[in-house]
C-alpha atoms as a PDB file:
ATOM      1  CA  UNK A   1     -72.930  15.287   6.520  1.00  0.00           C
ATOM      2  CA  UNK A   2     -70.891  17.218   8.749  1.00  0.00           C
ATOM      3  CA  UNK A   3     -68.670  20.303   8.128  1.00  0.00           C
ATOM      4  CA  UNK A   4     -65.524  22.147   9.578  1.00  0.00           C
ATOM      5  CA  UNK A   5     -66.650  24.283  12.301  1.00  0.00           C
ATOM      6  CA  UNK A   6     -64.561  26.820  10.603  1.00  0.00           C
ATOM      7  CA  UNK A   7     -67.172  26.427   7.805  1.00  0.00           C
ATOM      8  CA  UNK A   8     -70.488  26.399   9.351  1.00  0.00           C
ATOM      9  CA  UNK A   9     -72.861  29.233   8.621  1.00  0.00           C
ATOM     10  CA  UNK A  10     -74.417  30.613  11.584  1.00  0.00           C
ATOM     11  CA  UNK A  11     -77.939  29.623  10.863  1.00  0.00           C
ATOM     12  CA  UNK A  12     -76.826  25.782  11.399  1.00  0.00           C
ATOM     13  CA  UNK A  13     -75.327  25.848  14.423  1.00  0.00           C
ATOM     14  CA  UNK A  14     -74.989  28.225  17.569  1.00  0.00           C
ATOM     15  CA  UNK A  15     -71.135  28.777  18.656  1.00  0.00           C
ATOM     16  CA  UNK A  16     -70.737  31.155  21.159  1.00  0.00           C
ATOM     17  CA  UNK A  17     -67.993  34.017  20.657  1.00  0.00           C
ATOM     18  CA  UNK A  18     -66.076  33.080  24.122  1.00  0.00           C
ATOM     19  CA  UNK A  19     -66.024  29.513  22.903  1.00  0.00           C
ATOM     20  CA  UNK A  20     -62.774  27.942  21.733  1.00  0.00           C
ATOM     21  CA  UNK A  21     -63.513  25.277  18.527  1.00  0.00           C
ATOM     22  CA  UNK A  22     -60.492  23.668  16.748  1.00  0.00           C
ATOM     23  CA  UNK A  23     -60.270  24.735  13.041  1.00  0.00           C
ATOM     24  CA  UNK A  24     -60.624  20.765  12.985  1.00  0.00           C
ATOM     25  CA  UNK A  25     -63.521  20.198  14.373  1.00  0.00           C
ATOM     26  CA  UNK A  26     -66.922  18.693  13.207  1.00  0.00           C
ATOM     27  CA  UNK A  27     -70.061  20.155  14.197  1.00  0.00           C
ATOM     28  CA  UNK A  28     -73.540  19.012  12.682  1.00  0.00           C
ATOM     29  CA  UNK A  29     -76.775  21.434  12.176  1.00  0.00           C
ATOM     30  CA  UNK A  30     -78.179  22.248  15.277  1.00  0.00           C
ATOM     31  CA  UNK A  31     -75.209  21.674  17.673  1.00  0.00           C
ATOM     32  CA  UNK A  32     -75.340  24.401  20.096  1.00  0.00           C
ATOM     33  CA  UNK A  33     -72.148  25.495  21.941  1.00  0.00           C
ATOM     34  CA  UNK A  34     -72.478  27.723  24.932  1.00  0.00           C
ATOM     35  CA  UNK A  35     -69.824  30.450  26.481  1.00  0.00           C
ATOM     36  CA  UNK A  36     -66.230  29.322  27.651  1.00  0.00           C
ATOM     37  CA  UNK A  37     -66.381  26.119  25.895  1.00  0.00           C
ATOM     38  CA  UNK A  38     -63.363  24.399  24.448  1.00  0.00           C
ATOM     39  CA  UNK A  39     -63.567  21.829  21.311  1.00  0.00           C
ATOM     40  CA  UNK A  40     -60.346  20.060  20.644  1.00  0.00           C
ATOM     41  CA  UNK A  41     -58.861  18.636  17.164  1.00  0.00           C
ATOM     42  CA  UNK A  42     -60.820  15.983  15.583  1.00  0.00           C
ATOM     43  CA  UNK A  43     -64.531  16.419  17.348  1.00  0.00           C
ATOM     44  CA  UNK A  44     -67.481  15.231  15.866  1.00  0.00           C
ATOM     45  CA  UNK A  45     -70.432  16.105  17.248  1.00  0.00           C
ATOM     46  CA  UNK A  46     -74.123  15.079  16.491  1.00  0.00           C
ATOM     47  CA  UNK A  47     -77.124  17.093  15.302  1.00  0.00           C
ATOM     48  CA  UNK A  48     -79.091  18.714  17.736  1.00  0.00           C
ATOM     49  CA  UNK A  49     -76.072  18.317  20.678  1.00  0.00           C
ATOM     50  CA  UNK A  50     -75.938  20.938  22.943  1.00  0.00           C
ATOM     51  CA  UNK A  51     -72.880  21.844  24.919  1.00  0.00           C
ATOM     52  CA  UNK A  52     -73.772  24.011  28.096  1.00  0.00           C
ATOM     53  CA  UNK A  53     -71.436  26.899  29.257  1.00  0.00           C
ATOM     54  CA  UNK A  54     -67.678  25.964  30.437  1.00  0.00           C
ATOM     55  CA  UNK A  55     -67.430  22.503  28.492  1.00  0.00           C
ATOM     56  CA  UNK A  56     -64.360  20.892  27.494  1.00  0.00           C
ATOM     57  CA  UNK A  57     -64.188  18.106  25.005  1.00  0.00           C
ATOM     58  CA  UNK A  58     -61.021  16.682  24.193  1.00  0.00           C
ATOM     59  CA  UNK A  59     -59.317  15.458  21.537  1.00  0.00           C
ATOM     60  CA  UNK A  60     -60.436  12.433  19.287  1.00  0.00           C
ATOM     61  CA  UNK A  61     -63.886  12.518  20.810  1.00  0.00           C
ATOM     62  CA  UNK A  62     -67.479  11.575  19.036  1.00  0.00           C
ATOM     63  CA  UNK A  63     -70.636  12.864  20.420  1.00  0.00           C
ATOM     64  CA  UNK A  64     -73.736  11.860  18.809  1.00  0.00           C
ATOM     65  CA  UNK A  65     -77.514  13.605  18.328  1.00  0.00           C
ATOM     66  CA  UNK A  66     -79.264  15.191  20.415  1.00  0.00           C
ATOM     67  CA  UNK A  67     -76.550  14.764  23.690  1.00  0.00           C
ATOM     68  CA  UNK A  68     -76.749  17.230  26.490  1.00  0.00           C
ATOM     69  CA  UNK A  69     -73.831  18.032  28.583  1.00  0.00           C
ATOM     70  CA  UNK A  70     -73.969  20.340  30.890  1.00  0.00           C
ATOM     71  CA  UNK A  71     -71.463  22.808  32.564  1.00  0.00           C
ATOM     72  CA  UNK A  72     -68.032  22.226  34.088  1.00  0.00           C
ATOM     73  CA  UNK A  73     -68.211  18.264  32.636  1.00  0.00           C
ATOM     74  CA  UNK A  74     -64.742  17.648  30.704  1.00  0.00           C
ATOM     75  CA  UNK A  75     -65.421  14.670  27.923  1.00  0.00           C
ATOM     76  CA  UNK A  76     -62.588  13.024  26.029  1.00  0.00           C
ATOM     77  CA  UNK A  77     -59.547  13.874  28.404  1.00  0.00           C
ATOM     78  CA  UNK A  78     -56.556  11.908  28.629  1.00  0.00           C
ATOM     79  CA  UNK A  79     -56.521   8.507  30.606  1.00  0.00           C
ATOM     80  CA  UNK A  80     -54.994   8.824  34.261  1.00  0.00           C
ATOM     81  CA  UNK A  81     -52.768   5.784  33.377  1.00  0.00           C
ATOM     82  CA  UNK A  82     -49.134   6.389  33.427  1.00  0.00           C
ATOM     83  CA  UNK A  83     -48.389   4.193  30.595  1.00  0.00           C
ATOM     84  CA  UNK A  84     -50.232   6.830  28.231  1.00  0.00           C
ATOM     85  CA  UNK A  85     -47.822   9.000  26.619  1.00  0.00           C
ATOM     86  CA  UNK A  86     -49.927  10.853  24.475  1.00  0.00           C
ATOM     87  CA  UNK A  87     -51.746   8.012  21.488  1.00  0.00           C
ATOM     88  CA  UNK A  88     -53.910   8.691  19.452  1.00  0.00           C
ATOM     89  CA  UNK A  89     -57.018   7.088  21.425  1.00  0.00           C
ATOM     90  CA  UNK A  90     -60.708   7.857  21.094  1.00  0.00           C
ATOM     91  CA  UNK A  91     -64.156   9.023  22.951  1.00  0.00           C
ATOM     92  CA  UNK A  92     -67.175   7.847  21.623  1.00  0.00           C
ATOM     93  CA  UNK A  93     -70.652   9.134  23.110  1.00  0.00           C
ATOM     94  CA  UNK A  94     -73.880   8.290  21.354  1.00  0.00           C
ATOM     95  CA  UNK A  95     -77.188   9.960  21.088  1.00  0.00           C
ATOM     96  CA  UNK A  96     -79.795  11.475  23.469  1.00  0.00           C
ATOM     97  CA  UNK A  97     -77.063  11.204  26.641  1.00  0.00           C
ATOM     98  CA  UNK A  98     -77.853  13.355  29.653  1.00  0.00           C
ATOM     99  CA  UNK A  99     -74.148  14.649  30.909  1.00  0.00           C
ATOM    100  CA  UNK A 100     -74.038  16.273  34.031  1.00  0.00           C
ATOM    101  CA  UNK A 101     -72.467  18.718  35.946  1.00  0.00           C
ATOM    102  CA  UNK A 102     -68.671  17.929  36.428  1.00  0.00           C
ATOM    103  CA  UNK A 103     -68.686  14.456  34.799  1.00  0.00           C
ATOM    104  CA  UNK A 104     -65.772  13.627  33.545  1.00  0.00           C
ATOM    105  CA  UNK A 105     -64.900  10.749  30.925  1.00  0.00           C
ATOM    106  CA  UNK A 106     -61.612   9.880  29.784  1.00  0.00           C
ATOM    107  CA  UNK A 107     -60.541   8.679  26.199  1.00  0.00           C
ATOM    108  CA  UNK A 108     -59.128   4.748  25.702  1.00  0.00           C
ATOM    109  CA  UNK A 109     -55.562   3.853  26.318  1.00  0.00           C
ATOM    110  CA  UNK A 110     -53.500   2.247  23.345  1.00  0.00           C
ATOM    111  CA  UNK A 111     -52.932  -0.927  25.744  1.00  0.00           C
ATOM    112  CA  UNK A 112     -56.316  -0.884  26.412  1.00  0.00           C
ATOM    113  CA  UNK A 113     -59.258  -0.991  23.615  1.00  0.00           C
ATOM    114  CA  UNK A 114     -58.238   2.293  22.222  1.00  0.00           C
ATOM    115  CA  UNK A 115     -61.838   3.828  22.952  1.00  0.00           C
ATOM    116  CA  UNK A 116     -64.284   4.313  26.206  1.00  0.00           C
ATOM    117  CA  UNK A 117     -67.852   4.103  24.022  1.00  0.00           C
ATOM    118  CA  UNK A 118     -70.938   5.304  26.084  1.00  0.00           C
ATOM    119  CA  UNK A 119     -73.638   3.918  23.883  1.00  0.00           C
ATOM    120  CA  UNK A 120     -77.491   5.905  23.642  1.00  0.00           C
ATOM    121  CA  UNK A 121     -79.881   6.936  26.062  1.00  0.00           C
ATOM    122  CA  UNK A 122     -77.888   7.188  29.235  1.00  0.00           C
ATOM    123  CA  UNK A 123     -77.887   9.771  32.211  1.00  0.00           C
ATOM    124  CA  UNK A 124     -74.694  10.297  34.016  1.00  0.00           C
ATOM    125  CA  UNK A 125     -75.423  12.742  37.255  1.00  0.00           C
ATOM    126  CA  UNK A 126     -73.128  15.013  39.096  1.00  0.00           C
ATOM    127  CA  UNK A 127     -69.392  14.194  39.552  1.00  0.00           C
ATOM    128  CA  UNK A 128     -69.920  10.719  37.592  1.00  0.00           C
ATOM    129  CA  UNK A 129     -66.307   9.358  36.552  1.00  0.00           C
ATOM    130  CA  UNK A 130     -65.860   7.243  33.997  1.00  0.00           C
ATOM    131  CA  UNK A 131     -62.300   5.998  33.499  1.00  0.00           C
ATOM    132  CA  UNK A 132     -60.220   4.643  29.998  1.00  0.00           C
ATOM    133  CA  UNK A 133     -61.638   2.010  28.330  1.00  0.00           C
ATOM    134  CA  UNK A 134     -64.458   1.467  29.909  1.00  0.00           C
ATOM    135  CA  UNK A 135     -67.942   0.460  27.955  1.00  0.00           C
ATOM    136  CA  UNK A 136     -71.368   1.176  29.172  1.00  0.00           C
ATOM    137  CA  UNK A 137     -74.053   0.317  27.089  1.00  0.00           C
ATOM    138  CA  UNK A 138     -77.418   1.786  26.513  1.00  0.00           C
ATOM    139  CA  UNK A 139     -80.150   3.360  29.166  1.00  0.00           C
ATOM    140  CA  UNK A 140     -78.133   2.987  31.773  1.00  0.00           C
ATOM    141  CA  UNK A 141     -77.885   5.469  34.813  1.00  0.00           C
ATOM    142  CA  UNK A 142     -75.246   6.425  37.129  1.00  0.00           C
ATOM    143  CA  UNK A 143     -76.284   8.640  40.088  1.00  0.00           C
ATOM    144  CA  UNK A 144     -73.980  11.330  41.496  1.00  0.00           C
ATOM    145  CA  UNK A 145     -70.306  10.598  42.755  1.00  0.00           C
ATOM    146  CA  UNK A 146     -70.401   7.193  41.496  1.00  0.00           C
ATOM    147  CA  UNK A 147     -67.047   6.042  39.987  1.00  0.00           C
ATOM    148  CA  UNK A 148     -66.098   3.733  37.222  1.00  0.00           C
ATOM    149  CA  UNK A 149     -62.084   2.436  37.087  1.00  0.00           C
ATOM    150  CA  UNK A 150     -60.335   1.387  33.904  1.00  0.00           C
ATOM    151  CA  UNK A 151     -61.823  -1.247  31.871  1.00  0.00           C
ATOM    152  CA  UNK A 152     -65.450  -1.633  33.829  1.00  0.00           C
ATOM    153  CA  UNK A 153     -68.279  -2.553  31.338  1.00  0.00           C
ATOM    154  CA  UNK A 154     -72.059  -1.935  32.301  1.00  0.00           C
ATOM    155  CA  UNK A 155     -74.703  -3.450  30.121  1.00  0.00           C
ATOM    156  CA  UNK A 156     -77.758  -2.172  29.087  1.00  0.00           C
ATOM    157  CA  UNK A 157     -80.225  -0.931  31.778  1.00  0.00           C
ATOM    158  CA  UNK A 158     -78.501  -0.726  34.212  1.00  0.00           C
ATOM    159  CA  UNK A 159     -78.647   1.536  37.731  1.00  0.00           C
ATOM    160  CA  UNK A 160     -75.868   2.630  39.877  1.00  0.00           C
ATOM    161  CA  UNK A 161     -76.827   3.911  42.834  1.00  0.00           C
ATOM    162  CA  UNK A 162     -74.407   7.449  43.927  1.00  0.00           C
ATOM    163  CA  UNK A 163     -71.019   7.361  45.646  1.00  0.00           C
ATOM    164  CA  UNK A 164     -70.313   3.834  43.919  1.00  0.00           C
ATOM    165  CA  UNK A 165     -67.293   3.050  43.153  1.00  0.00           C
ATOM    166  CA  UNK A 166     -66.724   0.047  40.272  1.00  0.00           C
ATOM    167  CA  UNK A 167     -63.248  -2.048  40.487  1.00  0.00           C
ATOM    168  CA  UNK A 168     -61.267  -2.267  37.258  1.00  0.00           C
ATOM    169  CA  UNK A 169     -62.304  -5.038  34.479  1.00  0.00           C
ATOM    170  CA  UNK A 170     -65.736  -5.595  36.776  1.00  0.00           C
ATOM    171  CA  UNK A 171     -68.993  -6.147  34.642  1.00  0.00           C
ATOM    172  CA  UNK A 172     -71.965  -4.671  35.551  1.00  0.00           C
ATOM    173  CA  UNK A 173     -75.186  -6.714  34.537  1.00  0.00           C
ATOM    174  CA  UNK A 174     -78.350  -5.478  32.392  1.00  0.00           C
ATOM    175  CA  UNK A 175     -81.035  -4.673  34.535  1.00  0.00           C
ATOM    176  CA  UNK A 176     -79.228  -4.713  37.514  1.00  0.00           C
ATOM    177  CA  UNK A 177     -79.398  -1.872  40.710  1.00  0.00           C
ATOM    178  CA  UNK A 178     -76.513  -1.502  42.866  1.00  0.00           C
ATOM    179  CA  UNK A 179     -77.344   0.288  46.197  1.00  0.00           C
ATOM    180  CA  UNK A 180     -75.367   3.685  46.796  1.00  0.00           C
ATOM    181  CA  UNK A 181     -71.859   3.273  48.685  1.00  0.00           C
ATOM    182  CA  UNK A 182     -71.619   0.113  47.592  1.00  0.00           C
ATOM    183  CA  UNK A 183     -68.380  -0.981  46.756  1.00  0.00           C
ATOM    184  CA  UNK A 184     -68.037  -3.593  43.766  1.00  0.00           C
ATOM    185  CA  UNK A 185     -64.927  -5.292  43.526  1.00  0.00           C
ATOM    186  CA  UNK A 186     -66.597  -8.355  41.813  1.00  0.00           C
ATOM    187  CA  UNK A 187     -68.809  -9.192  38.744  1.00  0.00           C
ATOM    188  CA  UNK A 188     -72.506  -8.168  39.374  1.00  0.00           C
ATOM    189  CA  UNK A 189     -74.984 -10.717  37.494  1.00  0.00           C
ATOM    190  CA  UNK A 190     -77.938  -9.374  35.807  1.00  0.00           C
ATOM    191  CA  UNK A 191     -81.380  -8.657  37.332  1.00  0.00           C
ATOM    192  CA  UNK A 192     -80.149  -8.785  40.755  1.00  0.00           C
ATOM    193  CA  UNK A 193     -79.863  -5.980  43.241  1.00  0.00           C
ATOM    194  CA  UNK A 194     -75.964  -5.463  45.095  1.00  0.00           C
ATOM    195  CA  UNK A 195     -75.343  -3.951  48.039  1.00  0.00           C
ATOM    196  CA  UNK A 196     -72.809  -3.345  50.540  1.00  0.00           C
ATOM    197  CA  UNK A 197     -68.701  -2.984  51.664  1.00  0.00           C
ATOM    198  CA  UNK A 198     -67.647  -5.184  49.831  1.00  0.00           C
ATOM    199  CA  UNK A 199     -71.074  -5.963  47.525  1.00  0.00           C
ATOM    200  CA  UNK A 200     -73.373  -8.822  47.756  1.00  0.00           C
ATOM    201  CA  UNK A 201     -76.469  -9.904  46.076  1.00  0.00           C
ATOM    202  CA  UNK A 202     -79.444  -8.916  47.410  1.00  0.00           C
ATOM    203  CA  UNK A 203     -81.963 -11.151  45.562  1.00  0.00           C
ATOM    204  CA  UNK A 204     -83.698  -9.589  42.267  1.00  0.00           C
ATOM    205  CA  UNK A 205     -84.862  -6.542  41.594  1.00  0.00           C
ATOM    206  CA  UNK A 206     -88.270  -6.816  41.284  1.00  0.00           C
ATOM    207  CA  UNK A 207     -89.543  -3.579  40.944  1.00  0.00           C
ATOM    208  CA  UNK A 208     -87.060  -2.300  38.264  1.00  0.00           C
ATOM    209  CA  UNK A 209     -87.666  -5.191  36.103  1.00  0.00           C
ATOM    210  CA  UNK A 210     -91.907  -4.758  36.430  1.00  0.00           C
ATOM    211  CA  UNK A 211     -90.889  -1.010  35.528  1.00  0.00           C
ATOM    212  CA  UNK A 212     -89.389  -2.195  32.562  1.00  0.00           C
ATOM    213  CA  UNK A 213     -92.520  -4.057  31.638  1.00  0.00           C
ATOM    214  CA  UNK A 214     -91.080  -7.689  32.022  1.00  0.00           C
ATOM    215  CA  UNK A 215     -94.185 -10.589  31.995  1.00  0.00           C
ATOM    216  CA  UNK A 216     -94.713 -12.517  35.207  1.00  0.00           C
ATOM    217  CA  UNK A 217     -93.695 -15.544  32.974  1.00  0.00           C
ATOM    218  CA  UNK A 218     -90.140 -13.716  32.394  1.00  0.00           C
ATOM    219  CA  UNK A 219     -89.654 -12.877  36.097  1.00  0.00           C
ATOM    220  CA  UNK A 220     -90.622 -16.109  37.409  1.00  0.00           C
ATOM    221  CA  UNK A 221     -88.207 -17.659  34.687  1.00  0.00           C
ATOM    222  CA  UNK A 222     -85.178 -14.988  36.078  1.00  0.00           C
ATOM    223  CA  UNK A 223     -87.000 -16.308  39.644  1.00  0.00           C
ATOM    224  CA  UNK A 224     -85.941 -19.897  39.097  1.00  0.00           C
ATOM    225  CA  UNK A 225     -82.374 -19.403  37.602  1.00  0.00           C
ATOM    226  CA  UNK A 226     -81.656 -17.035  40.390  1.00  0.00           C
ATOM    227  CA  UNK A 227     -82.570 -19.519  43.119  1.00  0.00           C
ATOM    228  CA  UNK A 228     -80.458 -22.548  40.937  1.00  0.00           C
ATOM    229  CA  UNK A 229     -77.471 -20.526  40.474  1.00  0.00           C
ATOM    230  CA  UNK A 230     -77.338 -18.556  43.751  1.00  0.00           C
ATOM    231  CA  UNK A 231     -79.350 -20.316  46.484  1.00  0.00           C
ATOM    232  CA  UNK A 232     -78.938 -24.124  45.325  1.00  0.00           C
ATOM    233  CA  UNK A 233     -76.070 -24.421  47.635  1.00  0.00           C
ATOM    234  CA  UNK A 234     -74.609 -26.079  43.941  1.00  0.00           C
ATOM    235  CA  UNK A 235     -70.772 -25.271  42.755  1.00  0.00           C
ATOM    236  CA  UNK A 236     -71.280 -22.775  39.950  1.00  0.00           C
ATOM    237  CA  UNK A 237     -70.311 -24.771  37.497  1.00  0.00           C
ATOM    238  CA  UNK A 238     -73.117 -27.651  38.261  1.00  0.00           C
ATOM    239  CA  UNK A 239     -75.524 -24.782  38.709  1.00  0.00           C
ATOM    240  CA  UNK A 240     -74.814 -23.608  35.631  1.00  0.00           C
ATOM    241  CA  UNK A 241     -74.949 -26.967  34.314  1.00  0.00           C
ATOM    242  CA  UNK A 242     -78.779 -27.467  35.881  1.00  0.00           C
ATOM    243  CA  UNK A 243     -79.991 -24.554  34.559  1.00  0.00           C
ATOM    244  CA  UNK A 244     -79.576 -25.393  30.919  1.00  0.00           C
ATOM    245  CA  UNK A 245     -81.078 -28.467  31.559  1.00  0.00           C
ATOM    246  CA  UNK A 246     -84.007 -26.719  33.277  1.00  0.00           C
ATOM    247  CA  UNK A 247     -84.611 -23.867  31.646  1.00  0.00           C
ATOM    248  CA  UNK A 248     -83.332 -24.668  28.122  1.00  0.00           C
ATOM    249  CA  UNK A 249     -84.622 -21.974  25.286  1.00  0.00           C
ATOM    250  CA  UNK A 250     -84.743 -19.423  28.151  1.00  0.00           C
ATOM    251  CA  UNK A 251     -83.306 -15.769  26.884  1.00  0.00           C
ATOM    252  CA  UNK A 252     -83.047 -15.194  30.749  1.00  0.00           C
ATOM    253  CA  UNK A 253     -81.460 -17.977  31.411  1.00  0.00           C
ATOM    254  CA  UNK A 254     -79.235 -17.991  28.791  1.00  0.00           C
ATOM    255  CA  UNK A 255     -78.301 -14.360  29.513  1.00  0.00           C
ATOM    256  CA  UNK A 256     -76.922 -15.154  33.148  1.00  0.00           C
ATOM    257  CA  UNK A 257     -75.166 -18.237  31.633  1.00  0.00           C
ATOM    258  CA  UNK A 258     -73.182 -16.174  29.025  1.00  0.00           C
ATOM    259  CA  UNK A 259     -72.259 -13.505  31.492  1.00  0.00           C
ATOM    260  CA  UNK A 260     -70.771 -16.408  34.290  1.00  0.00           C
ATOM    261  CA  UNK A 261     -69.298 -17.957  31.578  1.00  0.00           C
ATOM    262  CA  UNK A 262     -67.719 -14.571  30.733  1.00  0.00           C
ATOM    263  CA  UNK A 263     -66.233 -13.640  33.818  1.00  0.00           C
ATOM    264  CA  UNK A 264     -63.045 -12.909  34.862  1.00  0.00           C
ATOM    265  CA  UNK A 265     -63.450 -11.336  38.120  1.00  0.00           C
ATOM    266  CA  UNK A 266     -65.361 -13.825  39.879  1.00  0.00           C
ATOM    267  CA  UNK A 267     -68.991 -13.042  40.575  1.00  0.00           C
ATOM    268  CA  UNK A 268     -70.582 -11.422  43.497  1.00  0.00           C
ATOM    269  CA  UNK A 269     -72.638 -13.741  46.134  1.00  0.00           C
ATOM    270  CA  UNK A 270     -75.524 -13.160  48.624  1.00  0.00           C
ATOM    271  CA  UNK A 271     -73.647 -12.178  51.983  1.00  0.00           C
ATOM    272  CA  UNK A 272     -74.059 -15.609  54.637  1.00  0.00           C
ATOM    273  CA  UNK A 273     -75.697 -14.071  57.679  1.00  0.00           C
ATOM    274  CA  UNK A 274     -73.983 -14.575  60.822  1.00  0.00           C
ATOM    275  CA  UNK A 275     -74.604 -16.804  63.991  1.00  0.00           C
ATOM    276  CA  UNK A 276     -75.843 -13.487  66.116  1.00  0.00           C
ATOM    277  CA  UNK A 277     -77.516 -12.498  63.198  1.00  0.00           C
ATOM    278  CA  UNK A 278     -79.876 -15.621  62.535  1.00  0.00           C
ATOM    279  CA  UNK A 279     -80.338 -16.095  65.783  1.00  0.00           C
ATOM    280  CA  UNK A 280     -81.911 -12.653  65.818  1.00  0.00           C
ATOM    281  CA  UNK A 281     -84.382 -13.271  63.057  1.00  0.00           C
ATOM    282  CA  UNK A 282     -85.266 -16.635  64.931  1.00  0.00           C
END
């Protein structure tokens, strides 16, 4: 259950005297909250959460357990959308999160789905931005400088490489790597490696889904619906329509079918080499 920060005893949590914390605030046993920090109204934070020195969370945010954020990162700000004009939106963070150095993540717009939710488990590096109503899910990582417009959602596992920047609404797959500097303007499927200006598939990734302990059954099943949806030279929609008749039962399968079937953006495809550049590989 947490308290008031005004009520806490100092035994059960660690709030540093240069640190600013709103009378309003909730702060769980354990939560440690370092010099210069500022804690707006309406903050829950988790047991065990440590804030490093210089942290700002804003208003109507929810950190979980056992979340580290370190310095100069600013969590729960308001959107950079000009239709915001002050609602009462939220931040949700879950547990064990990795925050880095001058990450910032912005609250939900009312227009929007109210709330950007990071869910458990993820690592955010350096200068990571992560815009209003965006979703990422869980065990996901997003190296340094990589950037994340309104509305992007990233399922579960997945990598973004640094510098990246995501286009609004654009899903990002489970188990998925995009290369740095990629630019992705366009839905990236799961499993598959992107890169590139603007970003293509690049076949699977191989090694992060051995890493993740994936059977050679499973891979060669993500194997074959990769090659019937992306290298069949079929229309999407037959492709799609093949591979439940081929691979019916299949969680893999089934899992790249929901997420075309889900998209609004369009989906990403692998890059057709040129004349000069064939003709180099002959």
């Amino acid at each position: 259950m947490t308290k008031p920060a005004k009520d806490l005893k100092e035994k059960e949590v660690n709030i540093h005297p240069t640190a600013i914390v709103h009378p309003g605030a909730e702060l769980d046993t354990g939560v440690s909250v370092g010099p210069y920090c500022v804690v707006g109204e309406e903050v829950r934070i988790g047991k065990g959460t440590r804030l490093y020195p210089h942290v700002v969370i804003g208003d109507w945010t929810t950190i979980g357990q056992k979340t580290t954020v370190f310095q100069f990162a600013s969590v729960g700000a308001a959107p950079q959308d000009i239709a915001y004009k002050g609602e009462k939106t939220e931040t949700i963070i879950g547990d064990n999160n990795v925050i880095r150095e001058f990450v910032t993540i912005h609250r939900g717009t009312a227009k929007g789905k109210g709330r950007t939710v990071c869910g458990n488990n993820n690592l955010f590096m350096n200068y990571v931005h992560i815009a209003h109503d965006c979703i990422v899910g869980n065990h996901v990582i997003v190296a340094n400088g990589a950037t994340l417009a309104g509305h992007v959602t990233i399922e579960d596992h997945a990598i973004l490489g640094g510098l990246v920047p995501v286009h609004q609404y654009v899903r990002i797959g489970s188990y998925c790597i995009v290369g740095g500097a990629s630019a992705v303007s366009k839905d990236v499927p799961p499993y598959v490696m992107a890169v590139g200006n603007r970003a293509h598939l690049f076949g699977l990734n191989m090694v992060g889904l051995r890493r993740k302990g994936f059977s050679k059954h499973e891979i060669e099943e993500i194997k074959k619906a990769y090659n019937i949806l992306f290298r069949s030279h079929l229309k999407l929609s037959e492709a799609v329509e093949r591979l439940k008749k081929e691979l019916p039962g299949s969680l893999h399968a089934d899992r790249f079918i929901k997420f075309i079937e889900n998209s609004k953006r369009g989906l990403i495809r692998e890059r057709v080499k040129k004349r000069h550049e064939q003709a180099s590989m002959d």
